[in-house]
Protein backbone atom coordinates (compact mmCIF):
# COMPACT_ATOMS: atom_id res chain seq x y z
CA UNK A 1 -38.44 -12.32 -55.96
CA UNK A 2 -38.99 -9.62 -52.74
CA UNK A 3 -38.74 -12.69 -50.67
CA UNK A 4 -34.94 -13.73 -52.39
CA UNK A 5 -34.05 -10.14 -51.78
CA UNK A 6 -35.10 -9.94 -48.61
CA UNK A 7 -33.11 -13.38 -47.67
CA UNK A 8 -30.32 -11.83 -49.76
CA UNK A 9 -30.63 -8.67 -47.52
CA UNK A 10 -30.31 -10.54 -43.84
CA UNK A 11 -27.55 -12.75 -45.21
CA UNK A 12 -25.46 -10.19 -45.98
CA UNK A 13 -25.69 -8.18 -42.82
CA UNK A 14 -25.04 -11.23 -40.81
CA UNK A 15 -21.86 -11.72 -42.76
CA UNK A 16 -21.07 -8.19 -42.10
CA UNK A 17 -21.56 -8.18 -38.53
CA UNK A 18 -19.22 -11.73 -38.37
CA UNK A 19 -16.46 -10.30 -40.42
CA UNK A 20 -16.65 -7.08 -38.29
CA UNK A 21 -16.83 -9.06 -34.89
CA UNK A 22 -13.43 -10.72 -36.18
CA UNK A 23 -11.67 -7.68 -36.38
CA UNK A 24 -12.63 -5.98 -33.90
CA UNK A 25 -11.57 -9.46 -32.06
CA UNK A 26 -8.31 -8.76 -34.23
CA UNK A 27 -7.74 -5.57 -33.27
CA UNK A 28 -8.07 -6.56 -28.85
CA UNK A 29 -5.00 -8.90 -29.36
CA UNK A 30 -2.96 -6.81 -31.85
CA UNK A 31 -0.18 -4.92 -29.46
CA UNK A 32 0.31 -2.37 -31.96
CA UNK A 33 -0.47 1.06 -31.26
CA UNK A 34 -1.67 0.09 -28.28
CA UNK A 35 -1.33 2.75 -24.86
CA UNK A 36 -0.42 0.65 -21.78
CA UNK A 37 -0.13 1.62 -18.11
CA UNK A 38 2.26 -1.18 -16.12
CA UNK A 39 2.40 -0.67 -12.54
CA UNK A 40 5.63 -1.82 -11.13
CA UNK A 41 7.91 -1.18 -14.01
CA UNK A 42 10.80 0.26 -12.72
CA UNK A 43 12.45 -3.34 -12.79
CA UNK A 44 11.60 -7.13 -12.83
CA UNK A 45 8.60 -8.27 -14.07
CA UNK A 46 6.98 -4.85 -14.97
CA UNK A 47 9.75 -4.44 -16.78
CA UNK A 48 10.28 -7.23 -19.11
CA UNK A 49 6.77 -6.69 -20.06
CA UNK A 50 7.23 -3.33 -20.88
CA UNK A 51 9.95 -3.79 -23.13
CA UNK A 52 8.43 -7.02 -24.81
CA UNK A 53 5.10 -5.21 -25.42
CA UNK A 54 7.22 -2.49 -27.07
CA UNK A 55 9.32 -4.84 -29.21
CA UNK A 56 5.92 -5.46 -30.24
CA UNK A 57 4.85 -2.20 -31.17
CA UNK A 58 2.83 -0.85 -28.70
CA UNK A 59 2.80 3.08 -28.95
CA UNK A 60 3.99 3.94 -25.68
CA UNK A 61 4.36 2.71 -22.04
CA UNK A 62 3.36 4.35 -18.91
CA UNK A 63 5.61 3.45 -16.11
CA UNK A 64 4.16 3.78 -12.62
CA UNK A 65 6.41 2.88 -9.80
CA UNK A 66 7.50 3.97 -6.62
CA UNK A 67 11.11 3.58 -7.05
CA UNK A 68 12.25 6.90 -8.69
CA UNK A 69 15.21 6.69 -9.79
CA UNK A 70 14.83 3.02 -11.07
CA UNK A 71 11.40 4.54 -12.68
CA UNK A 72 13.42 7.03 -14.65
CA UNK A 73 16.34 4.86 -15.38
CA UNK A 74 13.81 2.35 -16.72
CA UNK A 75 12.10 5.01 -18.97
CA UNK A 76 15.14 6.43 -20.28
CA UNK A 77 16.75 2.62 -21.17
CA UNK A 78 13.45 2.14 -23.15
CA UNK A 79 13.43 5.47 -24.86
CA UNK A 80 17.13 4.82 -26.02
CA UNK A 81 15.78 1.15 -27.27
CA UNK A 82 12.47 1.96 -29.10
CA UNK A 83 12.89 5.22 -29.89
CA UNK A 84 11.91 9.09 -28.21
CA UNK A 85 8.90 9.33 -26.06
CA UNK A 86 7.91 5.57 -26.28
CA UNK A 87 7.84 5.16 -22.31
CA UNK A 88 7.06 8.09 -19.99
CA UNK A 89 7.69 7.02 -15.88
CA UNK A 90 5.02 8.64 -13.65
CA UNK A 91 6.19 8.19 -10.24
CA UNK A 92 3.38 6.28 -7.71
CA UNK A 93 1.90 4.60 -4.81
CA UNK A 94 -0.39 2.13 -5.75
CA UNK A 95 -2.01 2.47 -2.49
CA UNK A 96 -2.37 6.43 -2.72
CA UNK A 97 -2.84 7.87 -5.72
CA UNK A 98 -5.53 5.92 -7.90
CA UNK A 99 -7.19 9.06 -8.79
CA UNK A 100 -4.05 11.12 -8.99
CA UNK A 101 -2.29 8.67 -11.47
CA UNK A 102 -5.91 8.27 -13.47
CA UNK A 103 -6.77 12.44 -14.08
CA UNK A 104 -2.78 12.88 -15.16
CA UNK A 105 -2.87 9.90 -17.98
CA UNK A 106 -6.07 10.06 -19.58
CA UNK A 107 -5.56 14.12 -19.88
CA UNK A 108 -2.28 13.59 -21.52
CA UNK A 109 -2.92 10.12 -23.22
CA UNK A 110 -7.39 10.34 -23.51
CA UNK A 111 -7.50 6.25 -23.73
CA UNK A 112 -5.27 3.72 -22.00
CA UNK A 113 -5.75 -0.11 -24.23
CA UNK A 114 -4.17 -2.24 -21.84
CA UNK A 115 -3.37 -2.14 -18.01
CA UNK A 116 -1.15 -4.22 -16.41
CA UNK A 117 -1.15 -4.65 -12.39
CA UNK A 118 2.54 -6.21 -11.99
CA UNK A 119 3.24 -4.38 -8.20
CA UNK A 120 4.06 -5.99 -5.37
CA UNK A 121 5.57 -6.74 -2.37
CA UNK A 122 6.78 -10.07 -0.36
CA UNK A 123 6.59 -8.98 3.15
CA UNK A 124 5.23 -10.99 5.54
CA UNK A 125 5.78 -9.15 8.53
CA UNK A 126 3.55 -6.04 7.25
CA UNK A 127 0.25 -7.93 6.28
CA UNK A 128 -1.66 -4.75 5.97
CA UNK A 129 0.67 -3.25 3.46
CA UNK A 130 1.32 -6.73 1.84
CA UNK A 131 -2.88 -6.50 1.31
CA UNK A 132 -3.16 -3.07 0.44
CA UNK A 133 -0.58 -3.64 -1.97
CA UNK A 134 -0.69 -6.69 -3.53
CA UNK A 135 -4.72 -7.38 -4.00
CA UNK A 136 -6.80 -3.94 -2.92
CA UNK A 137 -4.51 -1.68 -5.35
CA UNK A 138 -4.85 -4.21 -7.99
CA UNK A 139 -8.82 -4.73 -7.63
CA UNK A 140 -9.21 -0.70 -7.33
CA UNK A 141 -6.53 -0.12 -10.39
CA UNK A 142 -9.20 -2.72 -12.59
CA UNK A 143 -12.01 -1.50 -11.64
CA UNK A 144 -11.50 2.31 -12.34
CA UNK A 145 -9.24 1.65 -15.95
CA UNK A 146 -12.03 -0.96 -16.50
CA UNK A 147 -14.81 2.12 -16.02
CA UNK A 148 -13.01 3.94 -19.09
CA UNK A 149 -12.69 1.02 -21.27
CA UNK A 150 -16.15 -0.72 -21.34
CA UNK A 151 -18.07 -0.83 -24.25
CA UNK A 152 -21.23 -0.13 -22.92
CA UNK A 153 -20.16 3.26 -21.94
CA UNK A 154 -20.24 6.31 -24.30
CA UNK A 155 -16.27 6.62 -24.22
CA UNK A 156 -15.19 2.68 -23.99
CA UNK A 157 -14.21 1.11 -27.02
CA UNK A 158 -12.90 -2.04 -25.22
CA UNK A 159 -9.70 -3.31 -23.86
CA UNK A 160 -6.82 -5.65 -22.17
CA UNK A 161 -6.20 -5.73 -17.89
CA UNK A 162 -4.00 -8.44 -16.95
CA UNK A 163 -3.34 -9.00 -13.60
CA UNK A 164 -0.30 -10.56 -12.12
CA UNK A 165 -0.68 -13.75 -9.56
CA UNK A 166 1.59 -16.20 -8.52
CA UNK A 167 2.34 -19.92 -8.96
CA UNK A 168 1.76 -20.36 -5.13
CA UNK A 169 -2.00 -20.54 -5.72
CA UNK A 170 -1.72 -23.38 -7.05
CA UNK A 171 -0.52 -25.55 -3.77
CA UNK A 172 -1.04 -24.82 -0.04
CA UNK A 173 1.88 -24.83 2.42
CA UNK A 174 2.51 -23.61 5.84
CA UNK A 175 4.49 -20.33 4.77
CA UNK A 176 3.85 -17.13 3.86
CA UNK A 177 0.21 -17.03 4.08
CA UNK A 178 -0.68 -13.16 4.15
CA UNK A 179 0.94 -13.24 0.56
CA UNK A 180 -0.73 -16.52 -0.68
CA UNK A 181 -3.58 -15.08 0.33
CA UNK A 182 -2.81 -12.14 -1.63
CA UNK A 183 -2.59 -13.90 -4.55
CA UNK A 184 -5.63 -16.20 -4.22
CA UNK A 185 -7.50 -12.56 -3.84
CA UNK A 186 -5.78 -11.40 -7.49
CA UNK A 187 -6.64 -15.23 -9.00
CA UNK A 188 -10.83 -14.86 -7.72
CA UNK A 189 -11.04 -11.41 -8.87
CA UNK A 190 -9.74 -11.75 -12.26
CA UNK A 191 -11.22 -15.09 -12.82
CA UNK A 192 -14.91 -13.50 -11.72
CA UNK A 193 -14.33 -9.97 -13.58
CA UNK A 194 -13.22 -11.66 -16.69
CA UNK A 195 -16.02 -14.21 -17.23
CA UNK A 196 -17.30 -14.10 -20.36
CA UNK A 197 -21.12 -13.12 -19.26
CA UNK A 198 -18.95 -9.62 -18.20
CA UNK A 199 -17.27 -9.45 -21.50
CA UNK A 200 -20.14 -9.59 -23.17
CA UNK A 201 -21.56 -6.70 -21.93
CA UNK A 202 -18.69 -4.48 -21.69
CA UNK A 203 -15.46 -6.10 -23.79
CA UNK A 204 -13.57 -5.79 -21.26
CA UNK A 205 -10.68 -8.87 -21.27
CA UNK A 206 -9.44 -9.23 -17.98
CA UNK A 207 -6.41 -11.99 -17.97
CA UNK A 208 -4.24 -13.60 -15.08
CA UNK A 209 -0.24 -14.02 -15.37
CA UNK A 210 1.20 -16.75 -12.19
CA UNK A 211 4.65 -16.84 -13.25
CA UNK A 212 6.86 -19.20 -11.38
CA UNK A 213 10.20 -18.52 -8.94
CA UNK A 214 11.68 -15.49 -10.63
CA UNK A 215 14.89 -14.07 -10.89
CA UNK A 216 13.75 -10.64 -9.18
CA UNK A 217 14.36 -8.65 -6.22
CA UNK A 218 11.04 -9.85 -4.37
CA UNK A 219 12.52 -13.36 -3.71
CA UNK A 220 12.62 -15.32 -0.56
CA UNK A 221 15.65 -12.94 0.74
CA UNK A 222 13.25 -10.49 1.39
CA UNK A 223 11.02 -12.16 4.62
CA UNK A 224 12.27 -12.95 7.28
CA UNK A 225 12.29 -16.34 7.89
CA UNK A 226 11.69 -17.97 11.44
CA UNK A 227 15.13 -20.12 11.95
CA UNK A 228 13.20 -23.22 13.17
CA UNK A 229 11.54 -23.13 9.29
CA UNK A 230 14.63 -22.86 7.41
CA UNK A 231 15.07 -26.45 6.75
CA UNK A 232 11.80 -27.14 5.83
CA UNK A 233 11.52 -23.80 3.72
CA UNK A 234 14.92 -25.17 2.27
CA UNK A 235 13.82 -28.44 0.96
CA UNK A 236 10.42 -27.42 -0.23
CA UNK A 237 11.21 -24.18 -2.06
CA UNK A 238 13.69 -26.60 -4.30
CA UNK A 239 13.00 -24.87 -8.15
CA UNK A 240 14.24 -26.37 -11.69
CA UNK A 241 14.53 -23.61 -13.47
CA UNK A 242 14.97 -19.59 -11.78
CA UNK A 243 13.32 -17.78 -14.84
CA UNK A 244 14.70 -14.63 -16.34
CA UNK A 245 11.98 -11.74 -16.16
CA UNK A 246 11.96 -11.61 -19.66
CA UNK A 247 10.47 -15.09 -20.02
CA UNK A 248 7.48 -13.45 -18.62
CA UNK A 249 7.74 -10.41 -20.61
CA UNK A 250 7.92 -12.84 -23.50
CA UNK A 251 4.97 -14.92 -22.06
CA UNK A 252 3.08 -11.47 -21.58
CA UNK A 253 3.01 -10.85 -24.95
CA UNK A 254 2.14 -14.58 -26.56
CA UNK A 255 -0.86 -14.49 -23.74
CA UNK A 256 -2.27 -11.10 -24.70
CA UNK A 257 -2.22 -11.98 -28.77
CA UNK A 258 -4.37 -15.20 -27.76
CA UNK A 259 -5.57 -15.57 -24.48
CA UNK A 260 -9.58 -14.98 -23.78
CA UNK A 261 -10.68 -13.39 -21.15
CA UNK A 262 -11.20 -15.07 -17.80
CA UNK A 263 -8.39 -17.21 -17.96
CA UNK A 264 -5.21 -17.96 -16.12
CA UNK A 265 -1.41 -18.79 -17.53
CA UNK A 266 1.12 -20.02 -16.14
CA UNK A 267 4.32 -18.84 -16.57
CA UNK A 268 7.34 -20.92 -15.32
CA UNK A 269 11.37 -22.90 -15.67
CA UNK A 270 11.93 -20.49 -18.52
CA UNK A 271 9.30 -22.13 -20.65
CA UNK A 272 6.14 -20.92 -22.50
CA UNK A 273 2.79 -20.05 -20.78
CA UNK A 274 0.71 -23.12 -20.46
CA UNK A 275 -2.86 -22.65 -19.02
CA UNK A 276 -3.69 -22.99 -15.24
CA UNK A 277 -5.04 -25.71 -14.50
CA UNK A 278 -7.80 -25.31 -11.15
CA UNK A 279 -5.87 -27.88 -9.37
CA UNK A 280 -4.69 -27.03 -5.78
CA UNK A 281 -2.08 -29.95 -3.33
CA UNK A 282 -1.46 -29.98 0.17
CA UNK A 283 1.81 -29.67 0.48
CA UNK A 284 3.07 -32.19 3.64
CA UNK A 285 6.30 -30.45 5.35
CA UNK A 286 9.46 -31.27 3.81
CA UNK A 287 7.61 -32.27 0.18
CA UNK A 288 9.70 -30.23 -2.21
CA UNK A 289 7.24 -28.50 -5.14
């Protein structure tokens, strides 16, 4: 009879601690009421996910950009959509003001769910700034939002960082390499910080976004372009589809209700995220994508 209880006893913590791993695993992909910090906001990308997560019902979104007046027109768009005091806009250098940014939303906000790294930049001819912004301010921004949400701190009670890549890691041509390389940095880091053996220990997911040619102001227009490579830029850079940024908002959201952590999505010709595959061509000159 002890022995039946004590069988009884063990079986029914171990369906406790399932059913309350579920919803806790419930709760990481439910959008509402969560607090999210997008960098890059003001427009584009940053955006579209912005509004999308608050469609959703997240509780608020914290704009950091370094376009102000785009930053505040943003903010005030979304607080006319989704109601008063639903997006605040912080202004920000991604490359400055970590620690600034950090002591100024978790003393207004205590706990930030979900951080997006969306910034960045397509200029080829400033490689340190193209590095500093692109993968150093997104691998710093992880790391220290990561430090308040782990689990295996006193104050961490787990969260979402999902960190925006590119298509172009996914084939190798001869043009702009500083910002491929950029983007292969973003694509290792979030791959590595994600795995599972890290979410295990500190519940932490950590997701990668490569959306596809976008209809945004960091298109090709904004490199210069050497006029020898023109033709050959021409013909390769050849796209279906442009996608609207809200396709990616849209794909944003459908990857953060059931994405796990340590994976990629793609995000492309206005269609749904489909997973990455690990697949990388060699691209021969003049062989459109």
């Amino acid at each position: 009879m002890t022995l039946n209880l004590i069988k009884t006893f063990f079986v029914s913590c171990l369906v406790i601690n399932i059913v309350s791993a579920l919803s806790d695993l419930k709760k990481e992909n439910e959008i509402e009421g969560k607090v999210v910090v997008i960098t890059g906001a003001a427009q584009g990308i940053g955006y579209a996910i912005a509004d999308n997560f608050l469609k959703n019902g997240a509780k608020v979104i914290i704009i950091l950009d370094i376009n102000v007046p785009k930053g505040i027109q943003a903010a005030k768009e979304l607080n006319c959509k989704y109601g008063k005091n639903k997006a605040e806009f912080i202004e920000c250098d991604i490359t400055k003001d970590l620690e600034r940014i950090s002591k100024i939303i978790y003393k207004k906000y205590k706990y930030v769910d979900v951080l997006v790294n969306n910034a960045g930049i397509f200029k080829e001819i400033k490689p340190r700034k193209l590095l500093l912004t692109n993968a150093v301010a997104t691998i710093e921004f992880s790391l220290k939002f990561m430090e308040n949400m782990r689990k295996d701190k006193l104050s961490g009670k787990g969260g979402t960082i999902i960190n925006i890549a590119s298509t172009v890691v996914h084939y190798i041509d001869p043009f702009f390499p500083t910002y491929r390389g950029t983007k292969f940095a973003i694509m290792g880091f979030s791959r590595s910080l994600g795995h599972e053996y890290n979410y295990k220990k500190n519940g932490v997911r950590v997701l990668t976004i490569c959306p596809g040619e976008t209809n945004t102001t960091l298109g090709l227009d904004n490199t210069k372009v050497n006029s020898e490579d023109a033709p050959a830029l021409a013909k390769e850079y050849q796209y279906p589809t442009i996608q609207s940024p809200d396709n990616v908002g849209k794909g944003a959201v459908e990857i953060f209700k059931n994405a796990k952590t340590g994976t990629s999505w793609d995000i492309e010709n206005e269609k749904p995220p489909v997973e990455s595959t690990d697949t990388i061509r060699l691209l021969k000159i003049g062989e459109s994508l």
